[in-house]
N, C-alpha and C. Protein backbone atom coordinates (compact mmCIF):
# COMPACT_ATOMS: atom_id res chain seq x y z
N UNK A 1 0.84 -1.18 0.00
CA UNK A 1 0.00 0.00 0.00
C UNK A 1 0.89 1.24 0.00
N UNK A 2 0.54 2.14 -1.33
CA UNK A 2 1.52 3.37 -1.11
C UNK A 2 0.59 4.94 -0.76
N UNK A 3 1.19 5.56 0.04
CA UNK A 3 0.84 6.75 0.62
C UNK A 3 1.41 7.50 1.57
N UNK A 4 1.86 6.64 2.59
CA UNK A 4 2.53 7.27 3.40
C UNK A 4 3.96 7.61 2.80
N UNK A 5 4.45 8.98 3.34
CA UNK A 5 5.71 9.59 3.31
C UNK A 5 6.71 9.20 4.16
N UNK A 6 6.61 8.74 4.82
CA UNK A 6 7.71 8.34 6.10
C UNK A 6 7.55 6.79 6.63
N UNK A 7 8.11 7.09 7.70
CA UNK A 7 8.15 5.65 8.64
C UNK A 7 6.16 5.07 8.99
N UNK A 8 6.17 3.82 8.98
CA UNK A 8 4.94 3.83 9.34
C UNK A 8 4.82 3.30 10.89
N UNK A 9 4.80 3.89 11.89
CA UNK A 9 4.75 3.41 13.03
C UNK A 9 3.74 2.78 13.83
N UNK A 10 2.73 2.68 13.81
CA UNK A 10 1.35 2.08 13.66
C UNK A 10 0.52 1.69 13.58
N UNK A 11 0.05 0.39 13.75
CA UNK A 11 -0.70 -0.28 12.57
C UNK A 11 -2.27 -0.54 13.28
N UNK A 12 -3.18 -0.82 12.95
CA UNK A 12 -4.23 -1.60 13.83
C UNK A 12 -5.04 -2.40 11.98
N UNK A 13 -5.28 -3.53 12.84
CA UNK A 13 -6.20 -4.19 11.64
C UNK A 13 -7.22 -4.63 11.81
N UNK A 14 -8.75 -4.58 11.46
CA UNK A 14 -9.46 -4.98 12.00
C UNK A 14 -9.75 -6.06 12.03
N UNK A 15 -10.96 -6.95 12.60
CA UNK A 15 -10.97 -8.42 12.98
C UNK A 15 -11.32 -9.49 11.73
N UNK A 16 -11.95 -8.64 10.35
CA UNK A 16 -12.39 -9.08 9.17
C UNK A 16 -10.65 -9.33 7.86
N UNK A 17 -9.69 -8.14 8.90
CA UNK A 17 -8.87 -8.44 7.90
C UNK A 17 -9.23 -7.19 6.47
N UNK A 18 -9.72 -6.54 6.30
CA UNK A 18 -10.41 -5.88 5.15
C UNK A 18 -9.99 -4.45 5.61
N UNK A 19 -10.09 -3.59 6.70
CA UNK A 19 -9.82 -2.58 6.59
C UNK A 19 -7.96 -2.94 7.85
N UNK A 20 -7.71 -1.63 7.59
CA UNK A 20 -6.54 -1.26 8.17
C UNK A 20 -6.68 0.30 8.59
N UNK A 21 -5.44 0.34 9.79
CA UNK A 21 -5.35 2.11 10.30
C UNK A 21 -3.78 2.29 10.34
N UNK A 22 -2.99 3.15 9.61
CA UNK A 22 -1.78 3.40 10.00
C UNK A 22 -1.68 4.42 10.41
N UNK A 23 -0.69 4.72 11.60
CA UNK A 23 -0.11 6.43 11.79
C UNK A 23 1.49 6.18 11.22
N UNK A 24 2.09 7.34 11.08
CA UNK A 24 3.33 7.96 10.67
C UNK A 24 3.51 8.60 10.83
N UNK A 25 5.21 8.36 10.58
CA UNK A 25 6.22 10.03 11.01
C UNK A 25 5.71 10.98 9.91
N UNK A 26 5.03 10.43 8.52
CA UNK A 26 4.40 12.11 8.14
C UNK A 26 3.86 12.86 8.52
N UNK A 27 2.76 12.56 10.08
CA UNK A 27 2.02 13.45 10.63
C UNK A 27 0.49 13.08 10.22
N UNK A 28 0.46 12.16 9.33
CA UNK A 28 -0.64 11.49 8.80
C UNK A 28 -0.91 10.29 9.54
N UNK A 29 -2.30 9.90 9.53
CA UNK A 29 -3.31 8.40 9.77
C UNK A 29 -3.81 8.54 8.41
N UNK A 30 -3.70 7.27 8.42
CA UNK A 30 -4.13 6.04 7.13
C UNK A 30 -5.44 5.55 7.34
N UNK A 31 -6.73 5.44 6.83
CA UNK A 31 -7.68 4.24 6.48
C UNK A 31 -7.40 3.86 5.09
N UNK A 32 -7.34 2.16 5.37
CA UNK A 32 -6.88 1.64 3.92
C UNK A 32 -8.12 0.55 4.00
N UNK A 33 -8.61 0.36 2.43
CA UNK A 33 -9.12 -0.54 2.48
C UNK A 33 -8.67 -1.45 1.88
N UNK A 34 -7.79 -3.14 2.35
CA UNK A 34 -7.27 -3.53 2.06
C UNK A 34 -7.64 -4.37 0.59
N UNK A 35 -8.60 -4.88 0.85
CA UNK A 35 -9.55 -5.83 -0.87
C UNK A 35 -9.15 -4.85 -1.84
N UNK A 36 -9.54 -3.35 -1.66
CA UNK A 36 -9.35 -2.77 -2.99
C UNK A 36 -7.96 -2.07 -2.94
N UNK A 37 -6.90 -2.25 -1.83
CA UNK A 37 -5.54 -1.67 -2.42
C UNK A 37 -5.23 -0.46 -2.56
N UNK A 38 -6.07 0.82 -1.38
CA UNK A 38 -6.33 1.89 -1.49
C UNK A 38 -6.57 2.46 -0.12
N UNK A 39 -6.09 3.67 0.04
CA UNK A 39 -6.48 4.58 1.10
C UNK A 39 -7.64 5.17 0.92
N UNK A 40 -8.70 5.26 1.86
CA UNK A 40 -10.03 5.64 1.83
C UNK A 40 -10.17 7.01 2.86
N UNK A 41 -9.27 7.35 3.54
CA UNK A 41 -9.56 7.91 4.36
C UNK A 41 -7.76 8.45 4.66
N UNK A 42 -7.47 10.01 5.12
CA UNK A 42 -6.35 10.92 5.89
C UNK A 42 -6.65 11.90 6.57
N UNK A 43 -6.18 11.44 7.54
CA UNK A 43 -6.34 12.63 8.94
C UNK A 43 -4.96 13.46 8.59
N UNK A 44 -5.10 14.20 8.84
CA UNK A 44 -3.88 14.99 9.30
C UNK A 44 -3.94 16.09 10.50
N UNK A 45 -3.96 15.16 11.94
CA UNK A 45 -4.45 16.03 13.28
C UNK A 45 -3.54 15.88 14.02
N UNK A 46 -2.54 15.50 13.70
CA UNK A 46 -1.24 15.52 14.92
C UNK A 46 -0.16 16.78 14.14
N UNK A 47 0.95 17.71 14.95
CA UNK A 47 1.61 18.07 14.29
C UNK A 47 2.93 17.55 14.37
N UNK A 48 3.26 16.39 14.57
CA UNK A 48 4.46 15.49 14.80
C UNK A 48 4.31 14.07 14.36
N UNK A 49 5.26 13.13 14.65
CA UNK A 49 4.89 11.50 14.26
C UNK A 49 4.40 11.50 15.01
N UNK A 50 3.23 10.29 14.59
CA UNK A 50 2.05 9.28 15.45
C UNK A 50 2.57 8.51 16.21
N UNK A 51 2.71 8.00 17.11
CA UNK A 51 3.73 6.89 17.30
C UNK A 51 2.64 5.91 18.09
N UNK A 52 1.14 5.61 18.44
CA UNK A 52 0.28 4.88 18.98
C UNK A 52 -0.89 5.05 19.15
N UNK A 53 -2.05 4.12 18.91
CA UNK A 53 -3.19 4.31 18.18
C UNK A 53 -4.03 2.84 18.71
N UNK A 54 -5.27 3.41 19.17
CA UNK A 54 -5.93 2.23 19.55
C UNK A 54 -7.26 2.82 19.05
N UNK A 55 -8.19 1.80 19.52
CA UNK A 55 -9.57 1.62 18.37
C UNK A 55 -10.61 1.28 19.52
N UNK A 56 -11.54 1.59 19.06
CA UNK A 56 -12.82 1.00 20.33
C UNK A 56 -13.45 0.14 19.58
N UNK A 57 -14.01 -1.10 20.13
CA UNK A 57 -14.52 -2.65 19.63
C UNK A 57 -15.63 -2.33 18.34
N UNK A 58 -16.52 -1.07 18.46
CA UNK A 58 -16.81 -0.53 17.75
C UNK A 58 -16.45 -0.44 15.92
N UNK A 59 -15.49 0.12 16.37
CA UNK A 59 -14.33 0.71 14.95
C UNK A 59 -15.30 2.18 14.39
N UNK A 60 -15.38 3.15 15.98
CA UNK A 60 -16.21 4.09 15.36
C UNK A 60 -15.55 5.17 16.00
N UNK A 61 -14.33 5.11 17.02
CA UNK A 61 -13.40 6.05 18.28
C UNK A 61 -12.18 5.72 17.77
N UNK A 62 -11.37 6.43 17.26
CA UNK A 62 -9.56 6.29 17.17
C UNK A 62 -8.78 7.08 18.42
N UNK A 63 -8.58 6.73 18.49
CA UNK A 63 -7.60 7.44 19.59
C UNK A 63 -6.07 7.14 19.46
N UNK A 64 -4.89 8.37 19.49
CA UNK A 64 -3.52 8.43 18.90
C UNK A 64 -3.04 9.14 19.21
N UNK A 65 -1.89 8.58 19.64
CA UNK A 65 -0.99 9.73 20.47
C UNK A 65 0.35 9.76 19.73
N UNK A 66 1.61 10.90 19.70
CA UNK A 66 2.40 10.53 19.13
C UNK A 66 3.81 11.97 19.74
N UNK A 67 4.57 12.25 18.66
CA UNK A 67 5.64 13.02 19.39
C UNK A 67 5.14 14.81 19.59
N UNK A 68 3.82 15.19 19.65
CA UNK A 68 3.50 16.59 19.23
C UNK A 68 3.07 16.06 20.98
N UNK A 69 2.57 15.49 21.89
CA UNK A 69 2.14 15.19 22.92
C UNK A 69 0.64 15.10 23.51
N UNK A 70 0.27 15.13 21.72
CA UNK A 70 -1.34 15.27 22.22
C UNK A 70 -2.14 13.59 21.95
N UNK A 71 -3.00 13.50 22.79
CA UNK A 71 -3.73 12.14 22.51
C UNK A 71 -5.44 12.67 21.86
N UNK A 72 -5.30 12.24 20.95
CA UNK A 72 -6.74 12.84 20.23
C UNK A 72 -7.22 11.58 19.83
N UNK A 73 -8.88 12.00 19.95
CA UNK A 73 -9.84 10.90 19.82
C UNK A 73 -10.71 11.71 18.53
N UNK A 74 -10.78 10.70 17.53
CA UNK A 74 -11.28 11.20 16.23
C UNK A 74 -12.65 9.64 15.87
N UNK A 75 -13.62 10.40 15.61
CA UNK A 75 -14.62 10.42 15.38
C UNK A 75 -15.14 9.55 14.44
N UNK A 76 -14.46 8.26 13.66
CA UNK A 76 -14.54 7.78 12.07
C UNK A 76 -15.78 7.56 11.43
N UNK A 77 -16.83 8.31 12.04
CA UNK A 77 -18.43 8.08 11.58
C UNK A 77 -18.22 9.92 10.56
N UNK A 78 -18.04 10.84 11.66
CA UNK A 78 -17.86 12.28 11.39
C UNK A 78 -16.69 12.73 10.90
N UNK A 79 -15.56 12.24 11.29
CA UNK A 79 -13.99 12.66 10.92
C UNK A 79 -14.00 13.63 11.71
N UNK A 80 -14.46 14.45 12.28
CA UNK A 80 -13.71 15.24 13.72
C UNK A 80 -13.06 14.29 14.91
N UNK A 81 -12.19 15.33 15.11
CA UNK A 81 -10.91 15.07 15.98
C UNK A 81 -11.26 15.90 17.05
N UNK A 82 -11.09 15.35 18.68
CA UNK A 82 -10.79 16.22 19.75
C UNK A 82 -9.89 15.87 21.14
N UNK A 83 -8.99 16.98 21.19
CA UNK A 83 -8.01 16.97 22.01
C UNK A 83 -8.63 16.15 23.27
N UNK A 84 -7.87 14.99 24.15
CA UNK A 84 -8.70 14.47 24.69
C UNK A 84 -7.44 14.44 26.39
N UNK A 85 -5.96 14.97 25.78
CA UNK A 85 -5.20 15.57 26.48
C UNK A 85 -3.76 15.77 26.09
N UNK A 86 -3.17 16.20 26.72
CA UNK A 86 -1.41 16.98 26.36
C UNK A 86 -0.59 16.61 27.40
N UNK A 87 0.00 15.72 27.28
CA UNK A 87 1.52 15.16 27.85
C UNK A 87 2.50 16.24 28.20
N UNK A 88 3.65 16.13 28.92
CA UNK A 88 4.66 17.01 28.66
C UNK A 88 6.09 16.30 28.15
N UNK A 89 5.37 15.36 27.70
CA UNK A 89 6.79 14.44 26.89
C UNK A 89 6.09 13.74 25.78
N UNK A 90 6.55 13.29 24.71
CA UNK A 90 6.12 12.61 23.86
C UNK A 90 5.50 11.36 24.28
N UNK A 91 4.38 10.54 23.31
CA UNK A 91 3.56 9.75 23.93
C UNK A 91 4.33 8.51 23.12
């Protein structure tokens, strides 16, 4: 799968195998849909690498933290993102 610019640090896959989530040192998250070989979806809400990313059983809450120190929970029904808190060291 090509898109990302950088390192991909990241990954979550869901339980079907069919979709995927990457973060990266571009500052970007990935939705890929894997069957068709394509990114469906880019956030760009961190201003640093992503470096960790979890999912609610759902697959409808992202939540990702990375070297900017913020942990944001984004929305994948709406695509809004909200600060959910700020570290004083990278996450």
């Amino acid at each position: 799968l090509k898109g990302h610019t950088d390192n991909i640090k990241s990954l979550i896959l869901n339980k079907d195998g069919n979709l995927c989530i990457s973060g990266s040192s571009d500052f970007t998250i990935k939705v890929w849909d894997i069957g068709q070989q394509r990114c469906i979806e880019t956030f760009s809400i961190h201003d640093d690498s992503i470096f960790t990313m979890a999912i609610n059983e759902e697959w409808t809450k992202l939540y990702s933290g990375g070297k900017d120190r913020k942990i944001l929970e984004t929305d994948l029904k709406s695509f809004e993102s909200t600060l959910i808190y700020e570290e004083k060291e990278p996450i």
